[in-house]
PDB file of N, CA and C in Angstrom:
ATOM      1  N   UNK A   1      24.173 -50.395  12.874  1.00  0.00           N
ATOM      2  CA  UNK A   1      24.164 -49.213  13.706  1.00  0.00           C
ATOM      3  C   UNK A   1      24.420 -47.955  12.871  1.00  0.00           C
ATOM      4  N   UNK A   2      25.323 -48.359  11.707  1.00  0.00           N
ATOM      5  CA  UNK A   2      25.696 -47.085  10.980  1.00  0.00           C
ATOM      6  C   UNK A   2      24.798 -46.288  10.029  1.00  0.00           C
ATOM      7  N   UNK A   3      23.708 -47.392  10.010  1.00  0.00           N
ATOM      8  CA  UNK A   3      22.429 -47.597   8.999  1.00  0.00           C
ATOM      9  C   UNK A   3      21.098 -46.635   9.538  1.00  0.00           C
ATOM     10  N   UNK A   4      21.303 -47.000  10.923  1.00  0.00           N
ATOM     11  CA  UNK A   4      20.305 -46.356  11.803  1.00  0.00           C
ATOM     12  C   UNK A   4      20.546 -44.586  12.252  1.00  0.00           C
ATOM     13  N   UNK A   5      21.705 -44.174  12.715  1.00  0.00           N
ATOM     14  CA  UNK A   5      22.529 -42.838  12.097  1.00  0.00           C
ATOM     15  C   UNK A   5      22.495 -42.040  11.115  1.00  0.00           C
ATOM     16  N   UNK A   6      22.432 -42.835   9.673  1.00  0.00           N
ATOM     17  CA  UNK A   6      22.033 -42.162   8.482  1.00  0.00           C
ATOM     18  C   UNK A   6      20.859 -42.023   8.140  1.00  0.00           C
ATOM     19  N   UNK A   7      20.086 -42.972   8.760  1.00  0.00           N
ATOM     20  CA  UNK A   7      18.300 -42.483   9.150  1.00  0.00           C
ATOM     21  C   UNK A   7      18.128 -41.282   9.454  1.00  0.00           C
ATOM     22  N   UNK A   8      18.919 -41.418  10.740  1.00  0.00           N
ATOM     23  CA  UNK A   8      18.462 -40.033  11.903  1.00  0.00           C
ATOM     24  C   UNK A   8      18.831 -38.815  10.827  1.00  0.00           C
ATOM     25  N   UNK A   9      20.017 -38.934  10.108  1.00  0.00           N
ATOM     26  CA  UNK A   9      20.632 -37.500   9.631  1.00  0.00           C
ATOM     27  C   UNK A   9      19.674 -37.404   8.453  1.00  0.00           C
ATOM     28  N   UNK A  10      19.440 -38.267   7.754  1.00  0.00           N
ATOM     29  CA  UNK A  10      18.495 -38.006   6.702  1.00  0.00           C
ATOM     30  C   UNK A  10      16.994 -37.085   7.503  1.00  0.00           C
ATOM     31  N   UNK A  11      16.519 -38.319   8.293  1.00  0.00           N
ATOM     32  CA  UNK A  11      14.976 -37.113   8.998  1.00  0.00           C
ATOM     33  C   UNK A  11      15.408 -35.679   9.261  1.00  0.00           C
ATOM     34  N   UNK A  12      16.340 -35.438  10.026  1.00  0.00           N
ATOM     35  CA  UNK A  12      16.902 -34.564  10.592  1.00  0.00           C
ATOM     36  C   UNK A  12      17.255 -33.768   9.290  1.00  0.00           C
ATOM     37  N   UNK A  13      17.658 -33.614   8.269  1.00  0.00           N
ATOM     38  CA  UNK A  13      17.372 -32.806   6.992  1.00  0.00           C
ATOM     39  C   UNK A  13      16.390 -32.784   6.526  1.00  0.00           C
ATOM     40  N   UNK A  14      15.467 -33.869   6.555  1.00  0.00           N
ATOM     41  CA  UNK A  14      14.398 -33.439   5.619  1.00  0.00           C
ATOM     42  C   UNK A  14      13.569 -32.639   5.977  1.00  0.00           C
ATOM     43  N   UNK A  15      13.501 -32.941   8.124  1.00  0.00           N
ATOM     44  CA  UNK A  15      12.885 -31.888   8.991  1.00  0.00           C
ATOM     45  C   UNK A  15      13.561 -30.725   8.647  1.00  0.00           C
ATOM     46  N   UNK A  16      14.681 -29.944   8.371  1.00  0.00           N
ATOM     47  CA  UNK A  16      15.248 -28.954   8.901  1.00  0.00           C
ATOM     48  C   UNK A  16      15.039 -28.062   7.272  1.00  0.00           C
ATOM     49  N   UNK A  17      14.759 -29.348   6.355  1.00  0.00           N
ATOM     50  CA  UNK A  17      14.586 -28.309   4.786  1.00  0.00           C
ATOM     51  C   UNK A  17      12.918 -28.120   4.801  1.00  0.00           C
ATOM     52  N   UNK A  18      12.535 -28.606   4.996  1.00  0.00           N
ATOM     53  CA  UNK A  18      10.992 -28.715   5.307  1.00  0.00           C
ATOM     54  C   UNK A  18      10.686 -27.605   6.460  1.00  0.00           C
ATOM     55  N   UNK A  19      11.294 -27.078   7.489  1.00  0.00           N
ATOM     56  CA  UNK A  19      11.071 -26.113   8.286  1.00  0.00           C
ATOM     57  C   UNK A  19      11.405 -24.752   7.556  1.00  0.00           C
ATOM     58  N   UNK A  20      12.467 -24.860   7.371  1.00  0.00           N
ATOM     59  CA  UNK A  20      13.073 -23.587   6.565  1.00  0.00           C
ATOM     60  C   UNK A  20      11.761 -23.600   5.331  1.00  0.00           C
ATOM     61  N   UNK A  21      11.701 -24.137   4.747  1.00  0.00           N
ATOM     62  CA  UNK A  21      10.098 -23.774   3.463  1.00  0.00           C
ATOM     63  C   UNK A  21       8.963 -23.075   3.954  1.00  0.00           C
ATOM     64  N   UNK A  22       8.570 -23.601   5.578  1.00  0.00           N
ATOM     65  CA  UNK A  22       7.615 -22.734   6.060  1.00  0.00           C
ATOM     66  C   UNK A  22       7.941 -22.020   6.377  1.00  0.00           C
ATOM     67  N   UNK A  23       9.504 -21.071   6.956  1.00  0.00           N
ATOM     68  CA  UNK A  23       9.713 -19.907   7.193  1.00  0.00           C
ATOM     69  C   UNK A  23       9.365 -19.473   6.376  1.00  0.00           C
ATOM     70  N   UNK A  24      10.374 -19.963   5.353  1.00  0.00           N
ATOM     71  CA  UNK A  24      10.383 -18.450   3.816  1.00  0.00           C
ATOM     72  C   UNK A  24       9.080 -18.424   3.545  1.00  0.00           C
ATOM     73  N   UNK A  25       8.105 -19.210   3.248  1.00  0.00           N
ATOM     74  CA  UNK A  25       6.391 -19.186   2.598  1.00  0.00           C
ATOM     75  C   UNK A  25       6.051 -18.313   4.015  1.00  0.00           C
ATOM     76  N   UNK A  26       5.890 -18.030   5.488  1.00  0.00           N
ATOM     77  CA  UNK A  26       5.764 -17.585   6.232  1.00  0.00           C
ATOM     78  C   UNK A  26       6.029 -16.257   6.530  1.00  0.00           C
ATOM     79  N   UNK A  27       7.491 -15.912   5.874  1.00  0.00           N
ATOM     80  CA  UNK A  27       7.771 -14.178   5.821  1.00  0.00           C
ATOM     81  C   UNK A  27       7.934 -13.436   4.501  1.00  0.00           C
ATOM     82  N   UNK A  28       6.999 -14.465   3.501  1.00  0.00           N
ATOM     83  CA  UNK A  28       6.811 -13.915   2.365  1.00  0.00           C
ATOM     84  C   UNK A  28       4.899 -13.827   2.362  1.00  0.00           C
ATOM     85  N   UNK A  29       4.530 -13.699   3.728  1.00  0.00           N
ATOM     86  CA  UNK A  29       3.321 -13.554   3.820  1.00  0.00           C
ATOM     87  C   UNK A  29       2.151 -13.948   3.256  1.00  0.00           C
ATOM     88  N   UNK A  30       2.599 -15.392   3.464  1.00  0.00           N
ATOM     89  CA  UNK A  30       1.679 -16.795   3.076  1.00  0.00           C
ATOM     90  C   UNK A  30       1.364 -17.824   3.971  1.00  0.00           C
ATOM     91  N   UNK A  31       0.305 -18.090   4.246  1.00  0.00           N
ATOM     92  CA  UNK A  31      -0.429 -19.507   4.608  1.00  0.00           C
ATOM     93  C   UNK A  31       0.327 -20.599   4.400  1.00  0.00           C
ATOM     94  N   UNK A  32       1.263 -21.134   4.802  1.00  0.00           N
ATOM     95  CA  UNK A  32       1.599 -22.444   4.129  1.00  0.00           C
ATOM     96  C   UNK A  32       0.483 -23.673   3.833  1.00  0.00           C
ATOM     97  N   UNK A  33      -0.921 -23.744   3.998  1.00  0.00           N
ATOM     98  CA  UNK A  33      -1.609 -24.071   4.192  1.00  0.00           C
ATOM     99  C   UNK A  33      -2.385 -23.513   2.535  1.00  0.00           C
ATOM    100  N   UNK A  34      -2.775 -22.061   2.531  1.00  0.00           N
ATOM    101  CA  UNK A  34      -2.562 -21.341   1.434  1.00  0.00           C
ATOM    102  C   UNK A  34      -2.055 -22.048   0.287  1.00  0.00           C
ATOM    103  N   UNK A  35      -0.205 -22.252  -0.047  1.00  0.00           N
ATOM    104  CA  UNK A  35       0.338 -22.650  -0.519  1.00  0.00           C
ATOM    105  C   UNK A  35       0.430 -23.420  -1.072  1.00  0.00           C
ATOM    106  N   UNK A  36      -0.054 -24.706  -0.090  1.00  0.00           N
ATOM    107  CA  UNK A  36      -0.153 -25.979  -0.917  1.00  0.00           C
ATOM    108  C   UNK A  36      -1.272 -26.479  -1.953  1.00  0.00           C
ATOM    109  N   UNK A  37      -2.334 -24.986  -1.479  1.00  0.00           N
ATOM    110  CA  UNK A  37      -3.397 -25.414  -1.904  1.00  0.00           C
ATOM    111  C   UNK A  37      -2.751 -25.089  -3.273  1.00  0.00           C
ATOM    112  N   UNK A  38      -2.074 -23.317  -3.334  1.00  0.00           N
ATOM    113  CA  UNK A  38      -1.794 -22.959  -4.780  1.00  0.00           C
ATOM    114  C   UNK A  38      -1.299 -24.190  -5.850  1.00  0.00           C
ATOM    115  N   UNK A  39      -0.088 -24.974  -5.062  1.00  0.00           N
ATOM    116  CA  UNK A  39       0.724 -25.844  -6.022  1.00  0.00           C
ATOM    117  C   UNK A  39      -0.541 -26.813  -6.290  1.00  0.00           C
ATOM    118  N   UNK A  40      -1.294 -27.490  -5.878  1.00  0.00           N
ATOM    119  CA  UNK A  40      -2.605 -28.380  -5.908  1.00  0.00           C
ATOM    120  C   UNK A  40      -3.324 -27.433  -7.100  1.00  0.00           C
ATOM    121  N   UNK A  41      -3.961 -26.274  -6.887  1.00  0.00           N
ATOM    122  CA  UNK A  41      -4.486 -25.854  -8.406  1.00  0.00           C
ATOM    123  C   UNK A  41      -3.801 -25.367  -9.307  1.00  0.00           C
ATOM    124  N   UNK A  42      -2.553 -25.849  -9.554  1.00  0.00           N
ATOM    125  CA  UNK A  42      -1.863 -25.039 -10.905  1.00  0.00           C
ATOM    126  C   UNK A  42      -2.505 -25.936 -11.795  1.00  0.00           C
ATOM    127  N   UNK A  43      -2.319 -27.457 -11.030  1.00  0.00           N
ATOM    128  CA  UNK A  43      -2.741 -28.841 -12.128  1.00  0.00           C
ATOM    129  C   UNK A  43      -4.326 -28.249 -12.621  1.00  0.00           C
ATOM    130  N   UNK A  44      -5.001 -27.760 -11.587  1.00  0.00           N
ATOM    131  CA  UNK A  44      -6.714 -28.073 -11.650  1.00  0.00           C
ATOM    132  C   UNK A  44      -6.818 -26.569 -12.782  1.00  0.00           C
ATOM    133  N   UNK A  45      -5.822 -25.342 -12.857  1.00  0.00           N
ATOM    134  CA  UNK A  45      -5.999 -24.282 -13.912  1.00  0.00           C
ATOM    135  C   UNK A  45      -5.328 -24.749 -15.083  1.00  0.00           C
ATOM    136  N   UNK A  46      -4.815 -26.013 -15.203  1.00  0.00           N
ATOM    137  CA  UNK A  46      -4.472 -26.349 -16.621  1.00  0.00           C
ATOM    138  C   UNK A  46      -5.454 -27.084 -17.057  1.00  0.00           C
ATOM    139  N   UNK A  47      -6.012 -28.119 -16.081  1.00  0.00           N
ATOM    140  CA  UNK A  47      -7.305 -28.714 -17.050  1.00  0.00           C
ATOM    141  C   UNK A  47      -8.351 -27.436 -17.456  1.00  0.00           C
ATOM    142  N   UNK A  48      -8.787 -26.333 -15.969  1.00  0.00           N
ATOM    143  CA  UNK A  48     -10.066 -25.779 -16.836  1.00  0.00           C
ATOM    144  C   UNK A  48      -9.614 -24.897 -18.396  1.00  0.00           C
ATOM    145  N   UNK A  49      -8.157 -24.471 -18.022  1.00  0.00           N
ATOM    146  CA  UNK A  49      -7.714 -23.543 -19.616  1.00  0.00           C
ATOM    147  C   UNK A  49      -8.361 -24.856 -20.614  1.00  0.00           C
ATOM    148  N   UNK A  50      -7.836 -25.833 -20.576  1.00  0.00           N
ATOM    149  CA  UNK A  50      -7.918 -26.949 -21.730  1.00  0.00           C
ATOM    150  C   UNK A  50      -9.796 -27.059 -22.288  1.00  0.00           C
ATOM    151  N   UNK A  51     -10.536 -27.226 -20.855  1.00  0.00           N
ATOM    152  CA  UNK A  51     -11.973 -27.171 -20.942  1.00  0.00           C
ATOM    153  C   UNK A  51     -12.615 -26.224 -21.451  1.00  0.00           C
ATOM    154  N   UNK A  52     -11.899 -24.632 -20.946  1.00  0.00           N
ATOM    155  CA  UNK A  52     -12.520 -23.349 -21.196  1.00  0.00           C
ATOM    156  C   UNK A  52     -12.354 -23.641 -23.078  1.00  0.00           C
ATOM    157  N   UNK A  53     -11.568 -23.732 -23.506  1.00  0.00           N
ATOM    158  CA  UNK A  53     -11.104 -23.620 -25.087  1.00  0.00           C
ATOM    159  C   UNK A  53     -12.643 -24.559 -25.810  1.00  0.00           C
ATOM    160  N   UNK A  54     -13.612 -25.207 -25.198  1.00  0.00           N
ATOM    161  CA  UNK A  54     -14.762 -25.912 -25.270  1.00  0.00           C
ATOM    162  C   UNK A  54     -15.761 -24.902 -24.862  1.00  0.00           C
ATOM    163  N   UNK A  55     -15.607 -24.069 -24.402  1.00  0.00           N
ATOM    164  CA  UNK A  55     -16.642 -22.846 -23.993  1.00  0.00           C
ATOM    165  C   UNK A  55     -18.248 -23.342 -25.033  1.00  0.00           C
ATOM    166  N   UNK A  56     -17.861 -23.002 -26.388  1.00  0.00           N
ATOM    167  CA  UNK A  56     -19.203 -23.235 -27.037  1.00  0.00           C
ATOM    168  C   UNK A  56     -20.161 -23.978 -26.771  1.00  0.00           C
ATOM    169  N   UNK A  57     -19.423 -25.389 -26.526  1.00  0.00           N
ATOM    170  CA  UNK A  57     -19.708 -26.985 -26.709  1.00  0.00           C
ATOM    171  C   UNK A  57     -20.471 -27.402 -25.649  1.00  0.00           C
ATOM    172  N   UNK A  58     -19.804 -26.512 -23.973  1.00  0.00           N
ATOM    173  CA  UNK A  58     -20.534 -26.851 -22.834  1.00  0.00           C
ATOM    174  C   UNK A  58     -21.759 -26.977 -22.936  1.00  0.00           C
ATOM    175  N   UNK A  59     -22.287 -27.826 -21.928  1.00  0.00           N
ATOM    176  CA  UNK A  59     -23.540 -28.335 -21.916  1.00  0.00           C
ATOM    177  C   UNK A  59     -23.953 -27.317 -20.698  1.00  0.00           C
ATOM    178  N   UNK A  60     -25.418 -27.548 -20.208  1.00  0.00           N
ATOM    179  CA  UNK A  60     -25.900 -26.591 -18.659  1.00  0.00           C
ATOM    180  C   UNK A  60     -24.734 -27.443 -17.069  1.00  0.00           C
ATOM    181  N   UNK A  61     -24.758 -28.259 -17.516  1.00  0.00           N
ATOM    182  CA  UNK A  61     -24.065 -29.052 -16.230  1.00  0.00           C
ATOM    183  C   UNK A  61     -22.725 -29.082 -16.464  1.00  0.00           C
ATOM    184  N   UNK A  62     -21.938 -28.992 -17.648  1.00  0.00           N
ATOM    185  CA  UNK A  62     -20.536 -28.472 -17.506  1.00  0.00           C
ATOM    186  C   UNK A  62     -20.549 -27.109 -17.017  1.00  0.00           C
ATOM    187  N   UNK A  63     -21.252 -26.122 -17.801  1.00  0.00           N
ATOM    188  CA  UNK A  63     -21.139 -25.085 -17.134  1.00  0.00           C
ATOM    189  C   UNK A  63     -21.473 -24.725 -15.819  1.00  0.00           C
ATOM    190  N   UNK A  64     -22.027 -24.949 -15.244  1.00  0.00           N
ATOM    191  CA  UNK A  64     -21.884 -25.068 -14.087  1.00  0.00           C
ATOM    192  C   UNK A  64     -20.773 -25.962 -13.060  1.00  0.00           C
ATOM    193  N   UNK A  65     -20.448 -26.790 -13.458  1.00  0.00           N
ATOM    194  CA  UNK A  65     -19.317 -27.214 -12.681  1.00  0.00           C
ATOM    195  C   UNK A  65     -18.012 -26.728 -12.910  1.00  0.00           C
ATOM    196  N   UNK A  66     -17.801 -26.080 -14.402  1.00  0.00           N
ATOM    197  CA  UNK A  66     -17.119 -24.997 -15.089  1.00  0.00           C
ATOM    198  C   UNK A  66     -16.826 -24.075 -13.703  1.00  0.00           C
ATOM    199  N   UNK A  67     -17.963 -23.203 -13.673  1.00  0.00           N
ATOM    200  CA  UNK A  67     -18.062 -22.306 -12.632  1.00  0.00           C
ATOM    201  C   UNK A  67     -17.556 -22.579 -11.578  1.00  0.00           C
ATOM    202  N   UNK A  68     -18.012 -23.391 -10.713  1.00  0.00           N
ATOM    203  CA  UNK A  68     -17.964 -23.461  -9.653  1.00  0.00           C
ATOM    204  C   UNK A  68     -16.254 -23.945  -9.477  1.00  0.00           C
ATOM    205  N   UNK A  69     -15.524 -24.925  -9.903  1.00  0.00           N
ATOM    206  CA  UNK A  69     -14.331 -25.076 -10.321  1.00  0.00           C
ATOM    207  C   UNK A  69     -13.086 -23.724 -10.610  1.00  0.00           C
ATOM    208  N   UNK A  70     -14.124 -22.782 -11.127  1.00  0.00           N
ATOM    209  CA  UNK A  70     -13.230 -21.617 -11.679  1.00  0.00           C
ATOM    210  C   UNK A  70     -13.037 -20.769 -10.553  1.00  0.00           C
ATOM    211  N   UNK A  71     -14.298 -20.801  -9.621  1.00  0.00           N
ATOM    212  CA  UNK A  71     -14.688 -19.896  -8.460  1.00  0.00           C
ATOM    213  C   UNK A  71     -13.717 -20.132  -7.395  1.00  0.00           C
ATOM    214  N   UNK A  72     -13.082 -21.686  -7.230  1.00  0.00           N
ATOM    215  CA  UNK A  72     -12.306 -22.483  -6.465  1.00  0.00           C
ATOM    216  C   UNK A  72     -10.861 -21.891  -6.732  1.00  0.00           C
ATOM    217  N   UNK A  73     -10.617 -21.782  -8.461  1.00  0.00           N
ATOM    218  CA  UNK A  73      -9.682 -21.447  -8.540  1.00  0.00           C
ATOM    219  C   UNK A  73      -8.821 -20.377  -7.896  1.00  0.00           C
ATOM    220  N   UNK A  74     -10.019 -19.450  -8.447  1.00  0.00           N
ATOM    221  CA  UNK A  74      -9.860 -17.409  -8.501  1.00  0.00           C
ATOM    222  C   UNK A  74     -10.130 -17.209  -6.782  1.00  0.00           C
ATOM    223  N   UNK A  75     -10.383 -18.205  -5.953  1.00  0.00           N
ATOM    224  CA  UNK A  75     -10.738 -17.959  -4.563  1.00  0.00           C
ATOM    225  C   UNK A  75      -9.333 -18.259  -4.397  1.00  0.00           C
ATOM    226  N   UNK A  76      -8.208 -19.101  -4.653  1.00  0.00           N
ATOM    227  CA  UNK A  76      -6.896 -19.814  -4.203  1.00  0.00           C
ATOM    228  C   UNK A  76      -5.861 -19.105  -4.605  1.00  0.00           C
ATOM    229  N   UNK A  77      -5.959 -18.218  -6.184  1.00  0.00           N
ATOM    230  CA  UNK A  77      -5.041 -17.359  -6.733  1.00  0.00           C
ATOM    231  C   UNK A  77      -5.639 -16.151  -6.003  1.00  0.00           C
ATOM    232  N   UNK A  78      -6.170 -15.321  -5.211  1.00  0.00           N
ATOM    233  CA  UNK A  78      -6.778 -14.099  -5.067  1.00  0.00           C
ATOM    234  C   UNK A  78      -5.837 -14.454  -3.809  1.00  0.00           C
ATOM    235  N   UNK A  79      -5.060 -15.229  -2.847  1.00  0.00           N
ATOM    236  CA  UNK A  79      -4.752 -15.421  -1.468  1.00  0.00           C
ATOM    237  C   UNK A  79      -2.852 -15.316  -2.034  1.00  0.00           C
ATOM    238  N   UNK A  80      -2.676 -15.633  -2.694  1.00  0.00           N
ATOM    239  CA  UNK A  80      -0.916 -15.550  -3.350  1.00  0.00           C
ATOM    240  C   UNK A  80      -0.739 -14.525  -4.246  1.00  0.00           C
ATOM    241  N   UNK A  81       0.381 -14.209  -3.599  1.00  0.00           N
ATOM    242  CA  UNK A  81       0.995 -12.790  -4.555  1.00  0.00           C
ATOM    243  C   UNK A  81       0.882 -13.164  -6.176  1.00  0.00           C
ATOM    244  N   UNK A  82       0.911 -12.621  -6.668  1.00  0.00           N
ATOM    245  CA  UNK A  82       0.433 -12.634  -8.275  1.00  0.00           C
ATOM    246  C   UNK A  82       1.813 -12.773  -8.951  1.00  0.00           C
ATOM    247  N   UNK A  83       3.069 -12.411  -7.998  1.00  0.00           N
ATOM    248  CA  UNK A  83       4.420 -12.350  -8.722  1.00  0.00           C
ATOM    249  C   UNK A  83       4.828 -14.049  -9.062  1.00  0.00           C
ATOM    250  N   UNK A  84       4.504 -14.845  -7.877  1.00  0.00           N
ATOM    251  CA  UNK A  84       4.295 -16.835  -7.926  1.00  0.00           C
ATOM    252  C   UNK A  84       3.545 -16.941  -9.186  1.00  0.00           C
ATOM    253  N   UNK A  85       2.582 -16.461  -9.740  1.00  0.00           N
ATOM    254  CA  UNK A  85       2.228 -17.208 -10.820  1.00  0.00           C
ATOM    255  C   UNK A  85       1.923 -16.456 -12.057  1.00  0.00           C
ATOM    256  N   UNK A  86       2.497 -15.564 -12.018  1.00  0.00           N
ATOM    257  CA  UNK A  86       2.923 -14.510 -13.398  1.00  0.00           C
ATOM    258  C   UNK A  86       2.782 -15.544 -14.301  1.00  0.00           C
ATOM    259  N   UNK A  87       3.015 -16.604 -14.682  1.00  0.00           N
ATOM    260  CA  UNK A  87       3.809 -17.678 -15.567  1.00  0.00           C
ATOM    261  C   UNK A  87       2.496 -17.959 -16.190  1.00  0.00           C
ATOM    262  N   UNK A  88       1.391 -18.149 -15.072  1.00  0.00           N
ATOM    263  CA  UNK A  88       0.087 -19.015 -15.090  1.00  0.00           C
ATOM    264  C   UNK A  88      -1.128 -17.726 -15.932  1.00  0.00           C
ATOM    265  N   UNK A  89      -0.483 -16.513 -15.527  1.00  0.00           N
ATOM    266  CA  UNK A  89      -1.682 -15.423 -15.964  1.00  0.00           C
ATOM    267  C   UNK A  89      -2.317 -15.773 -17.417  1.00  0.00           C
ATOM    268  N   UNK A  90      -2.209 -15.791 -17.834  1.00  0.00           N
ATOM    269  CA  UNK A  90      -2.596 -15.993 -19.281  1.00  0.00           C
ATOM    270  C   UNK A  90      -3.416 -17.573 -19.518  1.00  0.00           C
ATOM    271  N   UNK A  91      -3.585 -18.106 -18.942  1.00  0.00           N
ATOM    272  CA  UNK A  91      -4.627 -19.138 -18.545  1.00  0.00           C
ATOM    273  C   UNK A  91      -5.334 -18.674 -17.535  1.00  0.00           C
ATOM    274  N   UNK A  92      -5.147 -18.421 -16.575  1.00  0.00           N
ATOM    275  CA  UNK A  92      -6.324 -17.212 -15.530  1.00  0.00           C
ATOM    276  C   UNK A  92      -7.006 -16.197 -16.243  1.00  0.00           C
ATOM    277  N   UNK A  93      -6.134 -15.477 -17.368  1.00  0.00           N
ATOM    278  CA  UNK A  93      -7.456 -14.757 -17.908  1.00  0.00           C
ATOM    279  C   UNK A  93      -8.289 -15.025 -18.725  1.00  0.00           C
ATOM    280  N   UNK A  94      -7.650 -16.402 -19.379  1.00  0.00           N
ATOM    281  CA  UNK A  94      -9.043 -17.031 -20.645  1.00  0.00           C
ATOM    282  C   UNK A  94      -9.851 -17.985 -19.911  1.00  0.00           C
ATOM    283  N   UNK A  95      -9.581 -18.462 -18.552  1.00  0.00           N
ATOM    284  CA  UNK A  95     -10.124 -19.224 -17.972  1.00  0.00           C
ATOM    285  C   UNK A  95     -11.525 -17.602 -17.492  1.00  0.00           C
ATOM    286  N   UNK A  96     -10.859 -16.655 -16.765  1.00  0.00           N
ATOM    287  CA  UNK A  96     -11.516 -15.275 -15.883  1.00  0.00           C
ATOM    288  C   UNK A  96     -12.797 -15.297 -17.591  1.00  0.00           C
ATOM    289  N   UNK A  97     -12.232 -15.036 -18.732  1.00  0.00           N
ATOM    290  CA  UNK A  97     -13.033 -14.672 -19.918  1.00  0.00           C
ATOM    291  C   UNK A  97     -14.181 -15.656 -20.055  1.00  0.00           C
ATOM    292  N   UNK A  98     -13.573 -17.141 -20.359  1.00  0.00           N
ATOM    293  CA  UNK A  98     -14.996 -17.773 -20.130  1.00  0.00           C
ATOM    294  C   UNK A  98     -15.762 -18.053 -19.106  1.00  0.00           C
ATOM    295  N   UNK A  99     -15.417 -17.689 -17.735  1.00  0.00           N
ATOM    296  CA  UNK A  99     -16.037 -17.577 -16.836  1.00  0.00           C
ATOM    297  C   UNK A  99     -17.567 -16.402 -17.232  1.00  0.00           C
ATOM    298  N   UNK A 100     -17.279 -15.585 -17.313  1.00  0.00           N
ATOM    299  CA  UNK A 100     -17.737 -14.150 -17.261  1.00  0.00           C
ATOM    300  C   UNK A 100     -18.679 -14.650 -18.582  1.00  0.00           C
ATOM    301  N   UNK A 101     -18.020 -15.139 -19.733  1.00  0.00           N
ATOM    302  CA  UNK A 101     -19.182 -15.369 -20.711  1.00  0.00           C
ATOM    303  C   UNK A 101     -20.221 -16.106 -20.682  1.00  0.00           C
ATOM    304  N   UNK A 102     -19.834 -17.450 -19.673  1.00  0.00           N
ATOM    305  CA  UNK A 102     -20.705 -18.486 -18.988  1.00  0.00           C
ATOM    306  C   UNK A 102     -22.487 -17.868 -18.475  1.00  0.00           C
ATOM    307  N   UNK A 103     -21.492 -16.364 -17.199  1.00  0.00           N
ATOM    308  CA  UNK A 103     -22.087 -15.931 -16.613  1.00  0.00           C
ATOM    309  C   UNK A 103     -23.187 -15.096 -17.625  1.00  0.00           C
ATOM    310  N   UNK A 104     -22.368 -14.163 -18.372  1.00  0.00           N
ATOM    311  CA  UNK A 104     -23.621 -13.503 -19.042  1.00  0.00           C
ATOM    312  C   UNK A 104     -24.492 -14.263 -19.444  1.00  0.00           C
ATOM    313  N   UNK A 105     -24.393 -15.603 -20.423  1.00  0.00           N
ATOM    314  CA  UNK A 105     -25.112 -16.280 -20.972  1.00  0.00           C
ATOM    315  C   UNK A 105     -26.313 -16.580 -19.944  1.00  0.00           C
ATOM    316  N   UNK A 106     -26.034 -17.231 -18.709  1.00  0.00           N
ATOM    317  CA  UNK A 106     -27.058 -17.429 -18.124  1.00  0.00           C
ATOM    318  C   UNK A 106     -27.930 -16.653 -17.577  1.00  0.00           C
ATOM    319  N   UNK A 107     -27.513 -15.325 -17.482  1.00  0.00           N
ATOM    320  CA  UNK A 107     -28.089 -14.359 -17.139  1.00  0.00           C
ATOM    321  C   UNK A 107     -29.518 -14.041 -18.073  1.00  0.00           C
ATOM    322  N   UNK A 108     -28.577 -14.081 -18.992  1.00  0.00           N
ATOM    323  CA  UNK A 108     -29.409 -13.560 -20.421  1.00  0.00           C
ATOM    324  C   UNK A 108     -30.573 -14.703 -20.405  1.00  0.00           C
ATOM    325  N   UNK A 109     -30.241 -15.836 -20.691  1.00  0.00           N
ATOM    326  CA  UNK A 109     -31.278 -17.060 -20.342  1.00  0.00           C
ATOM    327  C   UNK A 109     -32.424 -17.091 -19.318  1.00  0.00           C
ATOM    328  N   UNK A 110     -31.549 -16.613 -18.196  1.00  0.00           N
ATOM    329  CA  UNK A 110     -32.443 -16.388 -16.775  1.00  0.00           C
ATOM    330  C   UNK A 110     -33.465 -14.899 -17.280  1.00  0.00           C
ATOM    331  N   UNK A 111     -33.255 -14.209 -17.979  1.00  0.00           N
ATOM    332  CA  UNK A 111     -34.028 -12.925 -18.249  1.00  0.00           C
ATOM    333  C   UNK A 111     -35.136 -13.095 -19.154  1.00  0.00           C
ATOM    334  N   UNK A 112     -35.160 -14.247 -19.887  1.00  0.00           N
ATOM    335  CA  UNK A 112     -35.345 -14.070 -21.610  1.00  0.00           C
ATOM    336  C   UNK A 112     -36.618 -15.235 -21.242  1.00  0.00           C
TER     337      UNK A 112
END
């Protein structure tokens, strides 16, 4: 019986710390929905930094999934305050750099 009690108090915290998270993400004028996505691509902006540093090497079909991956990213960081991932900027902008070089390239290709 005493077993079943410390159940309840355990749910009953994990509900009550778990509520309080969506306040604060809530009146810090965020999506909690938003949010989770952010913590989900911090992992996915450390692989493309690692990939982008291959910029040369890409093939037509990395680059493009390059892209489209990066587009995912910069769509998920453009929705959270920029002060959450200050930490991360500096992989957002060499990731933002080979994006943009990707782009010219094909441009130039598409013209030529």
């Amino acid at each position: 019986m005493v077993i079943i009690y410390i159940l309840y108090l355990l749910l009953f915290v994990i509900v009550a710390i778990s509520g309080i998270i969506c306040i604060k993400i809530k009146s810090a004028g965020m999506n909690v929905k938003d949010f989770l996505q952010f913590v989900l691509a911090i992992n996915d902006l450390e692989n493309l930094y690692v990939f982008s540093k291959n910029n040369k090497k890409m093939t037509k079909i990395e680059q493009t999934l390059f892209l489209k991956e990066a587009e995912k990213i910069f769509s998920i960081f453009e929705k959270i305050p920029s002060i959450l991932w200050e930490d991360e900027y500096e992989k957002y902008e060499e990731i933002l750099e080979t994006y943009k070089d990707i782009r010219v390239l094909r441009w130039a290709d598409a013209n030529t």
